[in-house]
N, C-alpha and C. Protein backbone atom coordinates (compact mmCIF):
# COMPACT_ATOMS: atom_id res chain seq x y z
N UNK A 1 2.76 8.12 -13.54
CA UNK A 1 2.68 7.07 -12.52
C UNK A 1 4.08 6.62 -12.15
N UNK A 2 4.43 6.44 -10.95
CA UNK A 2 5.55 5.98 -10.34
C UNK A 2 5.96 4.35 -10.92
N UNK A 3 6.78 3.72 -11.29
CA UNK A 3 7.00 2.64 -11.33
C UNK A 3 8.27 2.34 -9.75
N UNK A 4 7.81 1.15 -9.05
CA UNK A 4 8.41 0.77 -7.95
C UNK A 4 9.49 -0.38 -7.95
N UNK A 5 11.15 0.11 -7.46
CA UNK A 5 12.11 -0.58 -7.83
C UNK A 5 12.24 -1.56 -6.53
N UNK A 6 13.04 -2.75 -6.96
CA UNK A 6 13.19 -3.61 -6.14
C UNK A 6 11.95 -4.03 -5.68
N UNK A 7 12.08 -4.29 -4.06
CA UNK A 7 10.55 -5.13 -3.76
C UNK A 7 10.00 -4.29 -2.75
N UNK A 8 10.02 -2.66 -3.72
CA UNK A 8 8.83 -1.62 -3.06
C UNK A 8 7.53 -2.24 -3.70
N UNK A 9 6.42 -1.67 -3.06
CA UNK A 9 5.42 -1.64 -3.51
C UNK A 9 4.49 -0.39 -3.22
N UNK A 10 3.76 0.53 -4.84
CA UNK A 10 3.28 1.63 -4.23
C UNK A 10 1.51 0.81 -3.71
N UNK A 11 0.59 1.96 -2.53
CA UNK A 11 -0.21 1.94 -2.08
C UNK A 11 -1.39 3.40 -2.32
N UNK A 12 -2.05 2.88 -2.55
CA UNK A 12 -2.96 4.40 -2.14
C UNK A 12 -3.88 4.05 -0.86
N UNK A 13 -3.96 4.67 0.08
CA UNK A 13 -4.49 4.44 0.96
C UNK A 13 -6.31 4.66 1.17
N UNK A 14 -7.10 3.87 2.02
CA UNK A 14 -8.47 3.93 1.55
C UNK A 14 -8.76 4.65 3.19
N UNK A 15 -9.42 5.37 2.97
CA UNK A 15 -9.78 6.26 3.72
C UNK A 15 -10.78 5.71 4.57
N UNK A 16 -11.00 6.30 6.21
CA UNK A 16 -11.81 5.32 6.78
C UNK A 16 -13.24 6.39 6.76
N UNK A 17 -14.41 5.33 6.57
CA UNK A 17 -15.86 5.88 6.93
C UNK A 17 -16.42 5.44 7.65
N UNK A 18 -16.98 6.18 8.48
CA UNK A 18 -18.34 6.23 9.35
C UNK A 18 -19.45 6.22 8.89
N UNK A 19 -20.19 5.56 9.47
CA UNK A 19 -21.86 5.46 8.90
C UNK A 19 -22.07 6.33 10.01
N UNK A 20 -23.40 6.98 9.79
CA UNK A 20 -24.15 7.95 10.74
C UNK A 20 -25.49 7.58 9.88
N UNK A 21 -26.39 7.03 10.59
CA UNK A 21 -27.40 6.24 10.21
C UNK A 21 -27.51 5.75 8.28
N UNK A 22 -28.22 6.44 7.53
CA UNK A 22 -27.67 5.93 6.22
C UNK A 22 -26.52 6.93 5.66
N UNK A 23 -25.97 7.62 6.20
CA UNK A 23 -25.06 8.22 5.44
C UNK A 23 -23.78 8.02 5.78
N UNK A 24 -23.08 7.77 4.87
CA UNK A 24 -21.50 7.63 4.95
C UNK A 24 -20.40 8.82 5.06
N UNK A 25 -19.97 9.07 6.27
CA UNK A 25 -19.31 10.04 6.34
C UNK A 25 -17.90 9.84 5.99
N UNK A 26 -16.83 10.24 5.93
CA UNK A 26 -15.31 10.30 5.92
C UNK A 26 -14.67 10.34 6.96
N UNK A 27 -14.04 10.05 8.11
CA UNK A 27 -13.43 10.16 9.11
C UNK A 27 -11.99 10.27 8.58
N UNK A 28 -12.03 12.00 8.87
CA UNK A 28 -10.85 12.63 8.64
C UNK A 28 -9.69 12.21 9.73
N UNK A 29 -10.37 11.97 10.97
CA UNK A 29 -9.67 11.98 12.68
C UNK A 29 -8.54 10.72 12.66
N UNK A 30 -9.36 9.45 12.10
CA UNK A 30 -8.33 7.87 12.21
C UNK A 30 -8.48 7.65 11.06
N UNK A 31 -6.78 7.37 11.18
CA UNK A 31 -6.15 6.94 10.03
C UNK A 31 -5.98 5.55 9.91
N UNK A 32 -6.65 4.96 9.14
CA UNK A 32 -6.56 3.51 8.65
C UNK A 32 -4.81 3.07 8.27
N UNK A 33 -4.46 2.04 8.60
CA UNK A 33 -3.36 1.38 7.84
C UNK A 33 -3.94 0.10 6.39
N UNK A 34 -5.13 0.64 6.32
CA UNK A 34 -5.23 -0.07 4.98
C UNK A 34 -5.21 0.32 3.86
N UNK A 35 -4.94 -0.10 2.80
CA UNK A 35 -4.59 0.30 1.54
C UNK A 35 -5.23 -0.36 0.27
N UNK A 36 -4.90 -0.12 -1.20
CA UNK A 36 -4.80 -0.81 -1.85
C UNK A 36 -3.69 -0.46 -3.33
N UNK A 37 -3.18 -2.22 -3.31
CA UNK A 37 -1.83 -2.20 -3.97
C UNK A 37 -2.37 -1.48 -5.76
N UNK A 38 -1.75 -0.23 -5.75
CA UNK A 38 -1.03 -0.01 -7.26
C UNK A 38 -0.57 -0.28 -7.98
N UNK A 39 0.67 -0.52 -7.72
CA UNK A 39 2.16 -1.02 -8.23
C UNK A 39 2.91 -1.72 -7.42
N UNK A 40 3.50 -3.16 -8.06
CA UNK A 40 4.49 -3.62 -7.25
C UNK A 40 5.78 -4.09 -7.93
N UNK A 41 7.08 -4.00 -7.36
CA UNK A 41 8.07 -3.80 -7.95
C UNK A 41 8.71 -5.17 -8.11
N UNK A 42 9.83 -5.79 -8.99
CA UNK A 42 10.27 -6.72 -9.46
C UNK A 42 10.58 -7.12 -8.56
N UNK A 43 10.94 -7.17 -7.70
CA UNK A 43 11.40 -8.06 -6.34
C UNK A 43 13.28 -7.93 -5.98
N UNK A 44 13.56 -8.89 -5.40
CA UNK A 44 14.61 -8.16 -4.85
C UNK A 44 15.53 -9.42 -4.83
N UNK A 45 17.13 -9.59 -5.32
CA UNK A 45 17.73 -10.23 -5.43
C UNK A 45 18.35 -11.13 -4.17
N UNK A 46 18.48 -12.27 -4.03
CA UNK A 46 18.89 -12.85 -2.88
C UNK A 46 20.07 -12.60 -3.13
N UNK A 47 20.82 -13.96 -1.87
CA UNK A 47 22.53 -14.18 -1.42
C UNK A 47 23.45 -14.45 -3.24
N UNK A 48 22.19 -15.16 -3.72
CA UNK A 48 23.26 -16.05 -4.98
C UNK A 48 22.50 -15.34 -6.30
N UNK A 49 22.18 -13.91 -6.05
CA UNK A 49 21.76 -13.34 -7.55
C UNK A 49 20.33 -13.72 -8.08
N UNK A 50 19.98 -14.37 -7.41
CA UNK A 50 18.53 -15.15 -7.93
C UNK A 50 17.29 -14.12 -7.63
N UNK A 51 16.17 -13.63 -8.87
CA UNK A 51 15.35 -12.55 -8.12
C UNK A 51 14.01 -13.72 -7.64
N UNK A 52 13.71 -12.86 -6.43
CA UNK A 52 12.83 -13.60 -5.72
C UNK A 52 11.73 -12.73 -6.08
N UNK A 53 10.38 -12.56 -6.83
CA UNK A 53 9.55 -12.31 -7.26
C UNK A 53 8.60 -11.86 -5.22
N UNK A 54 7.94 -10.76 -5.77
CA UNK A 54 6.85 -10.56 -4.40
C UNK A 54 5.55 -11.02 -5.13
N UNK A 55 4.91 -11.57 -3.61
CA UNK A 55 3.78 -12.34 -4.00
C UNK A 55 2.53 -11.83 -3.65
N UNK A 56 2.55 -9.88 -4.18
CA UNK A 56 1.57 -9.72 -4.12
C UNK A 56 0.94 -8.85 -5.68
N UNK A 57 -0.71 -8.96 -5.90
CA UNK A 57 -0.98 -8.17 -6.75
C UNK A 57 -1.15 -6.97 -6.87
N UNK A 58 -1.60 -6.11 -7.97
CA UNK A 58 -2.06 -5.20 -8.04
C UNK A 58 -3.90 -5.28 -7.71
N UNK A 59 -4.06 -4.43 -7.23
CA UNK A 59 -5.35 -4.11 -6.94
C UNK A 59 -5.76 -4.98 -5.68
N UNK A 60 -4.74 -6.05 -4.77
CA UNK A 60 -4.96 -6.20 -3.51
C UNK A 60 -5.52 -5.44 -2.16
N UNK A 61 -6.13 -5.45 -1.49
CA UNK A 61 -6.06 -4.25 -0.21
C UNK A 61 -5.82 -5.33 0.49
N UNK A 62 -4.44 -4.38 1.36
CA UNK A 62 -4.19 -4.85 2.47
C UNK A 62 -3.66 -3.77 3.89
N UNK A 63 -3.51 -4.57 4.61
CA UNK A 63 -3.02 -4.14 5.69
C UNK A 63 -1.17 -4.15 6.33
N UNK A 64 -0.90 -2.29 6.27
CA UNK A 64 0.31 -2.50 6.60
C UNK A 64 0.64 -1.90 7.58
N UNK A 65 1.91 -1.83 7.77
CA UNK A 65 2.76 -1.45 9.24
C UNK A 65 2.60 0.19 9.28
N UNK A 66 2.11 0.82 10.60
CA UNK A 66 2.26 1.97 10.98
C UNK A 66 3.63 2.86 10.83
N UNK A 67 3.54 3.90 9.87
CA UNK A 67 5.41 4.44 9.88
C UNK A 67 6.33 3.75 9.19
N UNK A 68 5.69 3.24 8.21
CA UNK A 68 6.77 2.17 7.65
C UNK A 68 6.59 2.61 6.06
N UNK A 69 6.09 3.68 5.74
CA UNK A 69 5.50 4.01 4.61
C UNK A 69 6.28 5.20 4.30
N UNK A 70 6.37 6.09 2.87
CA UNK A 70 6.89 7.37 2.32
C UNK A 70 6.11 7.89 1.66
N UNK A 71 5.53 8.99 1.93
CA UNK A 71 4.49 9.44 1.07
C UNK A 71 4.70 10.02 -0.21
N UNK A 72 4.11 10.05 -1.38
CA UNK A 72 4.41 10.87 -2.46
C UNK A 72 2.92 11.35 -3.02
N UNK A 73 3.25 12.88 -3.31
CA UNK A 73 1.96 12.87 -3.86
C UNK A 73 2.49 13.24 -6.03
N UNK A 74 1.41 13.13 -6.50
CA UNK A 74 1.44 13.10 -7.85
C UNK A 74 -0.10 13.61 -8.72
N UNK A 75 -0.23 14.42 -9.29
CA UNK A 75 -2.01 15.24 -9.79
C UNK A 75 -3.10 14.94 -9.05
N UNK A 76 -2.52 15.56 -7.73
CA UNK A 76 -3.34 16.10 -6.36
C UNK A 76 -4.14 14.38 -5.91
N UNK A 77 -2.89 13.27 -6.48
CA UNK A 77 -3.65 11.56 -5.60
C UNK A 77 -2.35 11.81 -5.12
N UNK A 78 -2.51 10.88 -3.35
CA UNK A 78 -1.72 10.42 -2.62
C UNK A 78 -0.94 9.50 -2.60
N UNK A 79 -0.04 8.68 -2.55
CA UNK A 79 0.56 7.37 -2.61
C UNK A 79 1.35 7.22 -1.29
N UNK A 80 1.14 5.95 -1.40
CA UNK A 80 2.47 5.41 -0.31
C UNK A 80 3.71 4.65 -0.85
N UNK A 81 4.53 4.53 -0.30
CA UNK A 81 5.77 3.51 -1.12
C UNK A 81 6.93 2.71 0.25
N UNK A 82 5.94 1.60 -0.12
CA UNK A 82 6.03 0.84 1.68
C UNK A 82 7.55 -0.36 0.74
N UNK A 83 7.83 -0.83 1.61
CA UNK A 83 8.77 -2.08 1.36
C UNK A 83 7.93 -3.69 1.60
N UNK A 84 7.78 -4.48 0.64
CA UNK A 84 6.65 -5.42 0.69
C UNK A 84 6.84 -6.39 1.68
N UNK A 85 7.67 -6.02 2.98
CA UNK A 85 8.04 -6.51 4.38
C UNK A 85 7.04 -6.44 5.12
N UNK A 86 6.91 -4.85 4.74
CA UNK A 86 5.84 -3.77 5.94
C UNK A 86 4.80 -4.20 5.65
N UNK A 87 4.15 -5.13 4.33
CA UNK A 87 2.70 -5.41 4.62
C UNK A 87 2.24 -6.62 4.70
N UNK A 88 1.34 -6.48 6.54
CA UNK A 88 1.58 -7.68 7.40
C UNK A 88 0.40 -8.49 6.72
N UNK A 89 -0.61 -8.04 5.89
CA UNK A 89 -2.10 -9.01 6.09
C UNK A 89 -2.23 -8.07 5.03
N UNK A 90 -3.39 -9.72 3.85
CA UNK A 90 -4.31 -9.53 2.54
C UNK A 90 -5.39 -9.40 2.89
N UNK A 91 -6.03 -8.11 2.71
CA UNK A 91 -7.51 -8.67 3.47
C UNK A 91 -8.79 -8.66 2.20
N UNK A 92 -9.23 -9.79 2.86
CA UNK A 92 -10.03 -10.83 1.48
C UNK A 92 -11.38 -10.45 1.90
């Protein structure tokens, strides 16, 4: 598993589905910008040395910025490794 420096945070991304009456399909076609948080990294030092902690958890899903992400893959799972800037909305 990746551990994430500064105030990266890794993502695995949740894949979007279609219902087609009761069955749940996979929609390979659109790509969701939602996720959910893995790992998040110690945060990132201000002007005067002080670390400013990110204020998000693990196991959050949220919503982040299009292209603002790096992909890595690791025993055939996907990850993302966004900067905890890029993610605009917690969705509850």
């Amino acid at each position: 598993m990746i551990k994430p420096l500064n105030d990266y945070v890794v993502l695995q991304q949740i894949k979007a589905e279609q219902k087609v009456g009761s069955i749940i399909v996979a929609d390979t076609k659109n790509k969701t910008n939602t996720a959910t948080i893995i790992a998040v990294g110690p945060g990132r030092k201000n002007d005067k040395g002080t670390l400013e902690k990110i204020d998000l958890k693990v196991g959050q899903k949220v919503i982040y910025r299009e292209y603002a992400s790096t992909d890595y893959e690791e025993n055939n799972t996907k990850y993302l490794l966004i900067k905890a800037d890029d993610i605009i909305a917690i969705v509850e």
